[in-house]
N, C-alpha and C. Protein backbone atom coordinates (compact mmCIF):
# COMPACT_ATOMS: atom_id res chain seq x y z
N UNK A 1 -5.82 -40.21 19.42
CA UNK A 1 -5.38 -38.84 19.61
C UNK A 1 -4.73 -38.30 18.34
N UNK A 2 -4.11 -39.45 17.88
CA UNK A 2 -3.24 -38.87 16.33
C UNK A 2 -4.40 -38.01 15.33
N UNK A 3 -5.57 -39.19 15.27
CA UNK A 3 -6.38 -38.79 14.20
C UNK A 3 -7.18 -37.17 15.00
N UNK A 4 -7.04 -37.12 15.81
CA UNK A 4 -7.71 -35.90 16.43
C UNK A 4 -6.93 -34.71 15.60
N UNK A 5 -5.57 -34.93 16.11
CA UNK A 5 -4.36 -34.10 15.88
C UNK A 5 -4.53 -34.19 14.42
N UNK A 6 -4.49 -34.56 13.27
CA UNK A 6 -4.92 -34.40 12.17
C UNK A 6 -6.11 -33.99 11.95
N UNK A 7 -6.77 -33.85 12.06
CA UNK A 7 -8.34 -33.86 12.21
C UNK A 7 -8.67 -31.59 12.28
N UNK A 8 -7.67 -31.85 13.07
CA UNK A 8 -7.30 -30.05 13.71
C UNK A 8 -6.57 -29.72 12.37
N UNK A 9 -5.67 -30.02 12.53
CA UNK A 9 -4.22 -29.50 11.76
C UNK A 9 -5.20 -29.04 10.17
N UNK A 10 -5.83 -30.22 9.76
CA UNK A 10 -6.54 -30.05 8.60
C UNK A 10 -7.60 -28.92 8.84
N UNK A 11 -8.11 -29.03 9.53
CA UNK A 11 -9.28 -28.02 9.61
C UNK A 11 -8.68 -26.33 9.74
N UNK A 12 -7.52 -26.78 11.24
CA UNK A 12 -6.73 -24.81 10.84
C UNK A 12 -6.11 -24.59 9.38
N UNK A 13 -5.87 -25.46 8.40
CA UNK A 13 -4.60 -25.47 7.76
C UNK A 13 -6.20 -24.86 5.89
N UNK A 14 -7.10 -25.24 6.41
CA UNK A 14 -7.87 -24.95 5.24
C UNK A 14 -8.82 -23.44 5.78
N UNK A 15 -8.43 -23.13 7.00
CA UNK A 15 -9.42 -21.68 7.43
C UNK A 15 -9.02 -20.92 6.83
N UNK A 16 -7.67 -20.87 6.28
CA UNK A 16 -6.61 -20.01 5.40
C UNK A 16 -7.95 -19.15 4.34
N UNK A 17 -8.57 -20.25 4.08
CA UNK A 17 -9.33 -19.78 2.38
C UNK A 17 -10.71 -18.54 2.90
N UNK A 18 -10.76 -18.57 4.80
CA UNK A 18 -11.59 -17.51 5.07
C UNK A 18 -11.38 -16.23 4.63
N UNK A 19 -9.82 -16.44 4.30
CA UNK A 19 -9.24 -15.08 3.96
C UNK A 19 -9.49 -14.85 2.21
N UNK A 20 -9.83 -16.07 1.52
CA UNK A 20 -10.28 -15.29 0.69
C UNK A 20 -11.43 -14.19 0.20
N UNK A 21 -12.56 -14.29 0.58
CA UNK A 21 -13.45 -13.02 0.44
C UNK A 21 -12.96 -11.93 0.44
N UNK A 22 -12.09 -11.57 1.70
CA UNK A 22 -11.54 -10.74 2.12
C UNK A 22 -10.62 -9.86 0.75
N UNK A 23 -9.91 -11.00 -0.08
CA UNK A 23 -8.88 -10.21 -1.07
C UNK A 23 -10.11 -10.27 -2.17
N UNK A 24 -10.98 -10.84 -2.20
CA UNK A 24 -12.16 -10.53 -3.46
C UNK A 24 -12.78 -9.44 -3.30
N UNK A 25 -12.92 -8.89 -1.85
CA UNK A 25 -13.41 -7.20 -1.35
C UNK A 25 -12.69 -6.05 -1.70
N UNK A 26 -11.03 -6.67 -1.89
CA UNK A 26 -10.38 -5.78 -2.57
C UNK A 26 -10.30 -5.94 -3.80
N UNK A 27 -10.21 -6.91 -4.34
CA UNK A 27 -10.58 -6.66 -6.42
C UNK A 27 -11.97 -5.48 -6.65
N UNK A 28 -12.92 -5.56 -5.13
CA UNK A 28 -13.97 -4.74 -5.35
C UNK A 28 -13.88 -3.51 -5.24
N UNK A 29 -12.39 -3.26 -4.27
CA UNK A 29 -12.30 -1.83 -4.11
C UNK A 29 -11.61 -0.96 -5.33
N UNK A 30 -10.80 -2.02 -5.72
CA UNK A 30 -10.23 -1.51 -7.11
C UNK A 30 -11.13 -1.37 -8.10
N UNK A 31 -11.98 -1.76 -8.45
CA UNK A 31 -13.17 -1.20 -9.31
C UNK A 31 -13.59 0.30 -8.93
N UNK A 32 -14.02 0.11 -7.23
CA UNK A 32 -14.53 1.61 -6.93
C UNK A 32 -13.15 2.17 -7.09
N UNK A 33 -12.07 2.11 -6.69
CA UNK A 33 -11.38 3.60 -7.62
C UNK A 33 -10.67 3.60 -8.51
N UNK A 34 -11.23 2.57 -9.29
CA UNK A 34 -11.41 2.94 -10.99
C UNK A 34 -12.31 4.33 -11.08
N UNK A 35 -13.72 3.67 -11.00
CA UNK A 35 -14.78 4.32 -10.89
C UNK A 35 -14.42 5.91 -10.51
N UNK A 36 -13.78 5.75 -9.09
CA UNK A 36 -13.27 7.54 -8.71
C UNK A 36 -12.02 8.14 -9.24
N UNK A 37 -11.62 6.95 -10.13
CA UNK A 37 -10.45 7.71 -10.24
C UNK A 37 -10.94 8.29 -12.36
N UNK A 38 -11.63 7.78 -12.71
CA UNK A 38 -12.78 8.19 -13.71
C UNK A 38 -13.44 9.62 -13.57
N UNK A 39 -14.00 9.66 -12.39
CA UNK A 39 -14.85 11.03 -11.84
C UNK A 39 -14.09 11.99 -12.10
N UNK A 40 -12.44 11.73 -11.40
CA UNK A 40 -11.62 13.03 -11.39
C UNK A 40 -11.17 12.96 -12.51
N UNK A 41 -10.63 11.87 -13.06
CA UNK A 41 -10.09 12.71 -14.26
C UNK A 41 -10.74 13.23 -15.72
N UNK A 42 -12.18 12.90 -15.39
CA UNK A 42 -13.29 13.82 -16.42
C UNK A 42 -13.41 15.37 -15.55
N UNK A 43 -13.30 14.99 -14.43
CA UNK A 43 -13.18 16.94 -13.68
C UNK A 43 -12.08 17.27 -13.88
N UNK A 44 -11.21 17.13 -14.21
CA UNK A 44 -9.93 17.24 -14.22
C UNK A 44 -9.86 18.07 -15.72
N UNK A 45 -10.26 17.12 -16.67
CA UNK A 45 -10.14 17.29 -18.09
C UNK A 45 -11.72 18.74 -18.20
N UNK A 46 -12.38 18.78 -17.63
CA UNK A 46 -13.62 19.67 -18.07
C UNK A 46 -12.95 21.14 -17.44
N UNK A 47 -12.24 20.56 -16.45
CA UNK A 47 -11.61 22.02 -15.91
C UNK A 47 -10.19 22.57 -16.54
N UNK A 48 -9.99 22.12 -17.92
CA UNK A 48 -8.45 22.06 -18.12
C UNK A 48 -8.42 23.70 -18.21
N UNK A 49 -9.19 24.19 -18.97
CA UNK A 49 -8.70 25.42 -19.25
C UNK A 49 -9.37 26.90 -18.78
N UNK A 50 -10.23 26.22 -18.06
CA UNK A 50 -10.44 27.58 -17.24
C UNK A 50 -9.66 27.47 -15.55
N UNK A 51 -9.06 26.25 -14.60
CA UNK A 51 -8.25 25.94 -13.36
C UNK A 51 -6.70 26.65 -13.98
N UNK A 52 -6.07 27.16 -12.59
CA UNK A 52 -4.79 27.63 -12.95
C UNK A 52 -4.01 26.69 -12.77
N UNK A 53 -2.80 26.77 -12.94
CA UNK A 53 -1.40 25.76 -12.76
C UNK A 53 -1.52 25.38 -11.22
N UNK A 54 -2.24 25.95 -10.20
CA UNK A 54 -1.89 26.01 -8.89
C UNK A 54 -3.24 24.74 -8.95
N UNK A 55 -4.60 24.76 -9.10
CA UNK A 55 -5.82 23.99 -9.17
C UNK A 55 -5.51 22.75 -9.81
N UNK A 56 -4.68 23.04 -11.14
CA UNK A 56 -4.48 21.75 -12.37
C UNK A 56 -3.53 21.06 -11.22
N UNK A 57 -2.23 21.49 -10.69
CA UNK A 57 -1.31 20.45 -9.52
C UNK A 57 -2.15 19.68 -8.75
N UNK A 58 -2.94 20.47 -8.02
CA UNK A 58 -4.01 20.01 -7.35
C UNK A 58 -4.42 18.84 -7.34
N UNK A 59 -5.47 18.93 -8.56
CA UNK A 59 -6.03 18.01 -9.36
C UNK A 59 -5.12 16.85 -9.85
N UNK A 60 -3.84 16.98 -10.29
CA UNK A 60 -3.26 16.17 -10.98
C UNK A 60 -2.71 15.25 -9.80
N UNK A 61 -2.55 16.09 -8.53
CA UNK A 61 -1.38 15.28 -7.47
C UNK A 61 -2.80 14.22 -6.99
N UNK A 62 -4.05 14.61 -6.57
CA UNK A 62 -5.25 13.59 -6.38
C UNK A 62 -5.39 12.10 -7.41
N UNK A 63 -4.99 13.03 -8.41
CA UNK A 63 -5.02 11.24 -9.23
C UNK A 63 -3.66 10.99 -8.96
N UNK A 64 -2.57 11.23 -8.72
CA UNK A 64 -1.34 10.01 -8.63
C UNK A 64 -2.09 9.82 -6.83
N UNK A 65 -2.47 10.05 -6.11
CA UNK A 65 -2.57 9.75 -5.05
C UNK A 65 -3.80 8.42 -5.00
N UNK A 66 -4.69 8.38 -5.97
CA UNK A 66 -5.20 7.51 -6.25
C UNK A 66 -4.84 6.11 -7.06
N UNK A 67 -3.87 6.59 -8.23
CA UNK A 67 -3.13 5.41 -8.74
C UNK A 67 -2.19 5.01 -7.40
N UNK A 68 -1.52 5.69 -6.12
CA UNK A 68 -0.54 5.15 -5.58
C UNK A 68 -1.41 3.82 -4.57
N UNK A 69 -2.69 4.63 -4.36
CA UNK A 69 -3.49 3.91 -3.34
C UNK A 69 -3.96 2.60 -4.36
N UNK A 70 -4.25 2.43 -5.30
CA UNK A 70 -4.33 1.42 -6.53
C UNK A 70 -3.45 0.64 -6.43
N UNK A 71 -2.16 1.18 -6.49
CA UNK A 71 -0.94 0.21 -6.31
C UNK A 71 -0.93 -0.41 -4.64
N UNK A 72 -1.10 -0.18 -3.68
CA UNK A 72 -0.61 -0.66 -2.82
C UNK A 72 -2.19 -1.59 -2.31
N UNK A 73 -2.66 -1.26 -3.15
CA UNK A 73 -4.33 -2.23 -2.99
C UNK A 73 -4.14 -3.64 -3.88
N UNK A 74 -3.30 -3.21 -4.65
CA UNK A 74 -2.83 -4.53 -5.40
C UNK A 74 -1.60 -5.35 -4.80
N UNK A 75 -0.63 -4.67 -4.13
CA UNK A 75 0.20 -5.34 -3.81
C UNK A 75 0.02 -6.09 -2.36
N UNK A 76 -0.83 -5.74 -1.57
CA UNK A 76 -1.89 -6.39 -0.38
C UNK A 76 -2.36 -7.34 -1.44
N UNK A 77 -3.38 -7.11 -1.89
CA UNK A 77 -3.96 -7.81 -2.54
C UNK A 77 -3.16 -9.60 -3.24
N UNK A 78 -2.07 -9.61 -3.56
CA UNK A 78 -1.14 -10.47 -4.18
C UNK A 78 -0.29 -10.43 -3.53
N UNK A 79 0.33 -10.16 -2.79
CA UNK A 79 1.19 -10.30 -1.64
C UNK A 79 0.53 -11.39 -0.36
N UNK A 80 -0.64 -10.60 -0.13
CA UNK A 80 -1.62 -11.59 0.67
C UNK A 80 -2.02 -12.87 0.52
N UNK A 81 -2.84 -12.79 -0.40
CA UNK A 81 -3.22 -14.14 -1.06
C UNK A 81 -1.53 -14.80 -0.75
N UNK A 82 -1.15 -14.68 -2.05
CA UNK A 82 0.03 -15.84 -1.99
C UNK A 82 0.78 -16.17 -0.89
N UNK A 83 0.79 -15.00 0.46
CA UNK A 83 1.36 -15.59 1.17
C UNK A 83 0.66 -16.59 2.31
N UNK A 84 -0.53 -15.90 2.21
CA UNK A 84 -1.42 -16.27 3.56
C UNK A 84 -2.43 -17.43 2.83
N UNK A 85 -2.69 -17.59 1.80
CA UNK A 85 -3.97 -18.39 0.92
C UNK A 85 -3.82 -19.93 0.25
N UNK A 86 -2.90 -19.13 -0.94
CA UNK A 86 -2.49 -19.68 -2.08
C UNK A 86 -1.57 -19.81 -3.00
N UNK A 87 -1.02 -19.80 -3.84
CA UNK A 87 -0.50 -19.22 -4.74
C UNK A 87 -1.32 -19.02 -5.84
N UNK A 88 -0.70 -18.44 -6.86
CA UNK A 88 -1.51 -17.89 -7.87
C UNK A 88 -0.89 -18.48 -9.18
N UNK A 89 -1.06 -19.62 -9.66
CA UNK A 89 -0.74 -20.51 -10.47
C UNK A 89 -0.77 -19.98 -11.52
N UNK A 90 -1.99 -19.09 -11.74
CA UNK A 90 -1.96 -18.65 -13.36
C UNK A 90 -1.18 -17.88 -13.79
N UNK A 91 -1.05 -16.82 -12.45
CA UNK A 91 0.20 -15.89 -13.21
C UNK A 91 1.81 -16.84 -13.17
N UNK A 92 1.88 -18.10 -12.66
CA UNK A 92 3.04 -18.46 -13.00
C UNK A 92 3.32 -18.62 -14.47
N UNK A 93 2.94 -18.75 -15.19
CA UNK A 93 3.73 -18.76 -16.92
C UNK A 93 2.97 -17.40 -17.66
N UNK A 94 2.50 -16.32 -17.18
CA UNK A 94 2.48 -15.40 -17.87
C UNK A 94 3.44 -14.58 -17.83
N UNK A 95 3.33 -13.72 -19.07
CA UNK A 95 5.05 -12.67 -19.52
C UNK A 95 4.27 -11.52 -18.37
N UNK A 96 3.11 -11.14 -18.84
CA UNK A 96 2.67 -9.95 -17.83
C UNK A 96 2.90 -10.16 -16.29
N UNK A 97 3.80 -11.62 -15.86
CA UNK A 97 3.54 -11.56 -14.50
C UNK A 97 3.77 -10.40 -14.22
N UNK A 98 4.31 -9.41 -12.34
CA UNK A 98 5.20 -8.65 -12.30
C UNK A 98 6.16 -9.45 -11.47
N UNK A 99 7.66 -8.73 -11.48
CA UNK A 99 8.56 -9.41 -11.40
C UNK A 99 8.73 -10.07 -9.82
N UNK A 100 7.78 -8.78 -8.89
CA UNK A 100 7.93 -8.96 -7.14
C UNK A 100 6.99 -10.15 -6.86
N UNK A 101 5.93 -10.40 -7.73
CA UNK A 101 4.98 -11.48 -7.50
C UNK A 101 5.58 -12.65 -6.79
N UNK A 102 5.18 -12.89 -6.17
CA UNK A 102 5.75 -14.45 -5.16
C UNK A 102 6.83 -14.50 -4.44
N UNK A 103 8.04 -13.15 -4.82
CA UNK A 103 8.68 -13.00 -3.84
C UNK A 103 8.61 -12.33 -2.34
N UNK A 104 7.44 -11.55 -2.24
CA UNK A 104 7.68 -10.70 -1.46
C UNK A 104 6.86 -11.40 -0.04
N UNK A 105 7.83 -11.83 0.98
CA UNK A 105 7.39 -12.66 2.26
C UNK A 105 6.31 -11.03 3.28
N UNK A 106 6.37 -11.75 4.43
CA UNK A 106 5.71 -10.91 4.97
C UNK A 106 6.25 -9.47 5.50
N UNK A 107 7.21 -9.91 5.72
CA UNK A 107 8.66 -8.62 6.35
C UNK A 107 8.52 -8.02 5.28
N UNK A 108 8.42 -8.24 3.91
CA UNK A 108 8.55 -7.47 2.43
C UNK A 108 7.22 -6.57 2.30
N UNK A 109 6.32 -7.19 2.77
CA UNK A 109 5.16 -6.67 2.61
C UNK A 109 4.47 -5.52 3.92
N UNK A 110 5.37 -5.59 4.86
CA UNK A 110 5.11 -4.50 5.42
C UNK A 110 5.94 -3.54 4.95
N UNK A 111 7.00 -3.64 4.71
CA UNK A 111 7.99 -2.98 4.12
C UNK A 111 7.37 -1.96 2.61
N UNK A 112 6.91 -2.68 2.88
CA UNK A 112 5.85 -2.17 0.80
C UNK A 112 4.78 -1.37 1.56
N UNK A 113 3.96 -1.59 2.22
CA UNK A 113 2.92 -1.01 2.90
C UNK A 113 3.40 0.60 3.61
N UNK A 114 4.55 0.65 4.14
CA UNK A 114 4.98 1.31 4.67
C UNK A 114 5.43 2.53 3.93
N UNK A 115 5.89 2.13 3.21
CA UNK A 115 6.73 2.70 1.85
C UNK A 115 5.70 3.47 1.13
N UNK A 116 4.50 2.37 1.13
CA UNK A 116 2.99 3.47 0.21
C UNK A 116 2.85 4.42 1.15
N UNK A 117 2.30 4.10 2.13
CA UNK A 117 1.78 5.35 2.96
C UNK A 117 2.75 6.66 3.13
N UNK A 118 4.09 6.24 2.99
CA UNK A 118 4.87 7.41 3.45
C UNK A 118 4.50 8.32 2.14
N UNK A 119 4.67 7.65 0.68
CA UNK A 119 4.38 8.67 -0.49
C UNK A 119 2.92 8.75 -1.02
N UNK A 120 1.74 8.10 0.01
CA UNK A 120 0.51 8.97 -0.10
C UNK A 120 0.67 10.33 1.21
N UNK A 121 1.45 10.10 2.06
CA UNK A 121 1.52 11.23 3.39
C UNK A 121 2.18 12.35 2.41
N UNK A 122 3.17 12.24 1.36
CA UNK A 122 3.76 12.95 1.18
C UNK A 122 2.83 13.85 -0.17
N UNK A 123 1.84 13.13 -1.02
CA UNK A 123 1.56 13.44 -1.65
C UNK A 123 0.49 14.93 -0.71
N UNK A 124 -0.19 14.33 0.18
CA UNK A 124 -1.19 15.08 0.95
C UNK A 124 -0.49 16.11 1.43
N UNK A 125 0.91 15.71 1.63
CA UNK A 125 1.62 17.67 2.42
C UNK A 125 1.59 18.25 1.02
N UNK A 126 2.43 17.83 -0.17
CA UNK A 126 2.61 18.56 -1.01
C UNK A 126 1.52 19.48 -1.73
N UNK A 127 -0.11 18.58 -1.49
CA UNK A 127 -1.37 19.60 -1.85
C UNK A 127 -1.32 20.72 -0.76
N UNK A 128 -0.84 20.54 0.22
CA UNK A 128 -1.26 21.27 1.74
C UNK A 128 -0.14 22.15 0.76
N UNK A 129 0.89 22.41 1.00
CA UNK A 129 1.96 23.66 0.60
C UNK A 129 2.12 24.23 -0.79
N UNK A 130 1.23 23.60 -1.57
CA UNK A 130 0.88 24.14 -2.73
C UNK A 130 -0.73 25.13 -2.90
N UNK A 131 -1.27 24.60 -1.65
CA UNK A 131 -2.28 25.41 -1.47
C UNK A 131 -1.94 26.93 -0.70
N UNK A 132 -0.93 26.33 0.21
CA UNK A 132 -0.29 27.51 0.61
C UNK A 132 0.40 28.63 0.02
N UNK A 133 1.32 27.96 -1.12
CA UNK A 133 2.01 28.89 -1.76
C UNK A 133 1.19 29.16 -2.75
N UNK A 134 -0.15 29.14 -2.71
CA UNK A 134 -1.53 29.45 -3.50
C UNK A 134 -2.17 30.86 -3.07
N UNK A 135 -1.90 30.86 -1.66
CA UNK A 135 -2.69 31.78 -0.60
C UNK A 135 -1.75 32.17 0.29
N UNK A 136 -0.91 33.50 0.01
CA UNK A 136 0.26 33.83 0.78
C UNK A 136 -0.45 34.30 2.34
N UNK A 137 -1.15 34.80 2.46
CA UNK A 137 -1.60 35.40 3.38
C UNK A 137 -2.57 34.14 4.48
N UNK A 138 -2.53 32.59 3.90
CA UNK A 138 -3.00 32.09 4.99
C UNK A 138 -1.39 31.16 5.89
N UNK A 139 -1.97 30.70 6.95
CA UNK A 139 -0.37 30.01 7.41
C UNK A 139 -0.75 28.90 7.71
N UNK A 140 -0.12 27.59 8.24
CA UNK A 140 -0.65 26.89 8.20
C UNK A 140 -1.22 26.21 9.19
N UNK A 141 -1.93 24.94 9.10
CA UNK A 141 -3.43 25.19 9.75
C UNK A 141 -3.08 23.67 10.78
N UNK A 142 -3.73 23.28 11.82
CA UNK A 142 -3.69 22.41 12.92
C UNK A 142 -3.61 21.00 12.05
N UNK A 143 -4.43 21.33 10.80
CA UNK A 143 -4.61 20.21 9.49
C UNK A 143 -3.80 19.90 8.76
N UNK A 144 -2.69 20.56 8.67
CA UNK A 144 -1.22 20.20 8.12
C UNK A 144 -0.61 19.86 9.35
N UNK A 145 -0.20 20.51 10.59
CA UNK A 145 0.53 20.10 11.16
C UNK A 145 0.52 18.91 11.55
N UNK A 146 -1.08 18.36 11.77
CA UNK A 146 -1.08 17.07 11.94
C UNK A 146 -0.49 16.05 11.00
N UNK A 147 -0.49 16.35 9.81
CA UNK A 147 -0.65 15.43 8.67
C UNK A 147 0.97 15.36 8.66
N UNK A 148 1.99 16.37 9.11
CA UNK A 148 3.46 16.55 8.82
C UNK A 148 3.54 15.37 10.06
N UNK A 149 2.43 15.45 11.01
CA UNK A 149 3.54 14.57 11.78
C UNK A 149 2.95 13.19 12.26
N UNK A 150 1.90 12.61 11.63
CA UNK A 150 1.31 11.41 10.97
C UNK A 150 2.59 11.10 9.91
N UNK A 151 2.96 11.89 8.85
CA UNK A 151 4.24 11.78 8.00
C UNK A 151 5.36 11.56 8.70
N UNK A 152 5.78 12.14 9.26
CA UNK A 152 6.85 11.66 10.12
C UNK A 152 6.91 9.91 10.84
N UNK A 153 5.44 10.26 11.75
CA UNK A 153 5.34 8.90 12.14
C UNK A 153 5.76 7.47 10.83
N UNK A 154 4.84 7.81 9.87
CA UNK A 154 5.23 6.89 8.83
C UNK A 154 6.48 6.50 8.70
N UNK A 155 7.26 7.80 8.33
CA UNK A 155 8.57 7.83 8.06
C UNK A 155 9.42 6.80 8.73
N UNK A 156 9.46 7.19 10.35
CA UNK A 156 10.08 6.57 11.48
C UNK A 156 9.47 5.15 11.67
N UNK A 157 8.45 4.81 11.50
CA UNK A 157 8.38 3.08 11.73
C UNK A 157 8.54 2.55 10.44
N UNK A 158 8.68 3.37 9.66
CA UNK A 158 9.15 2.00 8.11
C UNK A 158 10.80 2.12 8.45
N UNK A 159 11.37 3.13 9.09
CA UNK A 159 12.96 2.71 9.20
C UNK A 159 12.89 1.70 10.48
N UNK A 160 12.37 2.09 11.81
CA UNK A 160 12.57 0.48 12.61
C UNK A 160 11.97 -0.63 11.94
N UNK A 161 10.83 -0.35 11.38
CA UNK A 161 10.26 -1.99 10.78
C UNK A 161 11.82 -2.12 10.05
N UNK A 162 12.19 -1.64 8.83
CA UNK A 162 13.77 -1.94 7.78
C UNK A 162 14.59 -2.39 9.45
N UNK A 163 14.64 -2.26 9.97
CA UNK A 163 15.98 -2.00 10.82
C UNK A 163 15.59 -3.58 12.28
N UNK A 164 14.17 -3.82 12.21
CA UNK A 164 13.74 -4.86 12.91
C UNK A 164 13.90 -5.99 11.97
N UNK A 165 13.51 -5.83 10.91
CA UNK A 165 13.69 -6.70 9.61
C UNK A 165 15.67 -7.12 9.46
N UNK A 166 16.47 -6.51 9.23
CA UNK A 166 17.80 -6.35 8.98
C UNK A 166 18.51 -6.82 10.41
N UNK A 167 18.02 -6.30 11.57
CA UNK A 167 18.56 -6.91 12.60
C UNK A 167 18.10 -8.54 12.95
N UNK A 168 16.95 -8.63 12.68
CA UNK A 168 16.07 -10.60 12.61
C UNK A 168 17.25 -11.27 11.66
N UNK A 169 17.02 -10.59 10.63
CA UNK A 169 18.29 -11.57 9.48
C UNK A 169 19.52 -11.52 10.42
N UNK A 170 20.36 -10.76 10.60
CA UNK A 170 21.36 -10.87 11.31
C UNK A 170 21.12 -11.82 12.63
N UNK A 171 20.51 -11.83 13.46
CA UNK A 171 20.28 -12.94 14.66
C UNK A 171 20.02 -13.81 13.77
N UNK A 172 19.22 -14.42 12.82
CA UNK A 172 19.07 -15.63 12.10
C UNK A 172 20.16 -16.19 11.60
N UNK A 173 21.25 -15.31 10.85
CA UNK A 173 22.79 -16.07 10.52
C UNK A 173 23.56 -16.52 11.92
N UNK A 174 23.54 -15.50 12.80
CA UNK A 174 24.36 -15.91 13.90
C UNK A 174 23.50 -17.17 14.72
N UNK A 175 22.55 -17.15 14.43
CA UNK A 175 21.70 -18.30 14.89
C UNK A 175 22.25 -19.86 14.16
N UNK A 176 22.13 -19.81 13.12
CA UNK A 176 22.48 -21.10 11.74
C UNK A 176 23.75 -21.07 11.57
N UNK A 177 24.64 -20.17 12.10
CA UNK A 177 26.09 -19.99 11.84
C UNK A 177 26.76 -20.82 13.23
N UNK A 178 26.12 -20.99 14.17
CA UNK A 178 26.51 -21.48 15.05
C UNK A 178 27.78 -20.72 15.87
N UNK A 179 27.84 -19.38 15.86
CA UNK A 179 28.43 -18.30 16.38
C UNK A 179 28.06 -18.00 17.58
């Protein structure tokens, strides 16, 4: 029965690496928005001087909304792996590591996840009310309101996730504290 029980343990304990493809699909997605994030900023640059200040925001808030989505494709990306996979040996003695690399557990990483989406939600209102204060005469549309309160939603479960997170630590000391 022992060798059975090993036999398992080994076999769940290496399914781990199913999950790699999975973070190699995202090194793939980061290429594609390279790729799109290329497109816009040659439209971006061909339109410099005939788009107004109101079009150029526009334009400009789409690419940080794409570098933000970049960033949080990477931090899945290396957050994942190392927690769920592997570690990542090579970046241990490089200067370029970054500094969150290997620290960030899973509670951290929703916490990070959460945190992106709220400032891609926010980036998407700020095109919405810049389009507005673009077009005085339109008001706004079933398509913002939704999006304000998808934003909101964000908002409100990254403070209970912080606050489910902060209350676990606290039961965990009073747990080990023997209180």
């Amino acid at each position: 029965m022992k060798k059975i029980q090993h036999f398992l343990e080994v076999f769940i304990f290496g399914a781990r690496w199913l999950l790699a493809p999975l973070y190699l699909g995202l090194v793939g997605a980061l290429l594609l928005l390279l790729w799109r994030y290329g497109i816009e900023f040659v439209a971006l640059a061909n339109n410099i001087n005939s788009a107004d200040a109101h079009m150029f925001t526009l334009n400009l808030l789409g690419l940080l909304d794409l570098v933000l989505l970049g960033n949080l494709v990477l931090i899945v990306l290396f957050a994942g792996y190392e927690n769920f996979v592997s570690k990542i040996e090579t970046a241990e003695s490089s200067i370029d590591r970054p500094s969150w690399m290997g620290t960030i557990d899973f509670s951290g990483l929703k916490l990070k996840l959460i945190g992106s989406l709220v400032a891609l939600s926010v980036i998407e209102l700020l095109k919405d009310f810049i389009e507005l204060s673009n077009n005085e005469s339109q008001t706004v549309g079933q398509g913002t309101i939704w999006r304000i309160v998808l934003h909101l939603t964000f908002v409100v479960s990254g403070v209970l996730f912080a606050l489910m997170d902060r209350l676990g630590e606290l039961g965990g000391k009073h747990i080990t504290s023997g209180d």
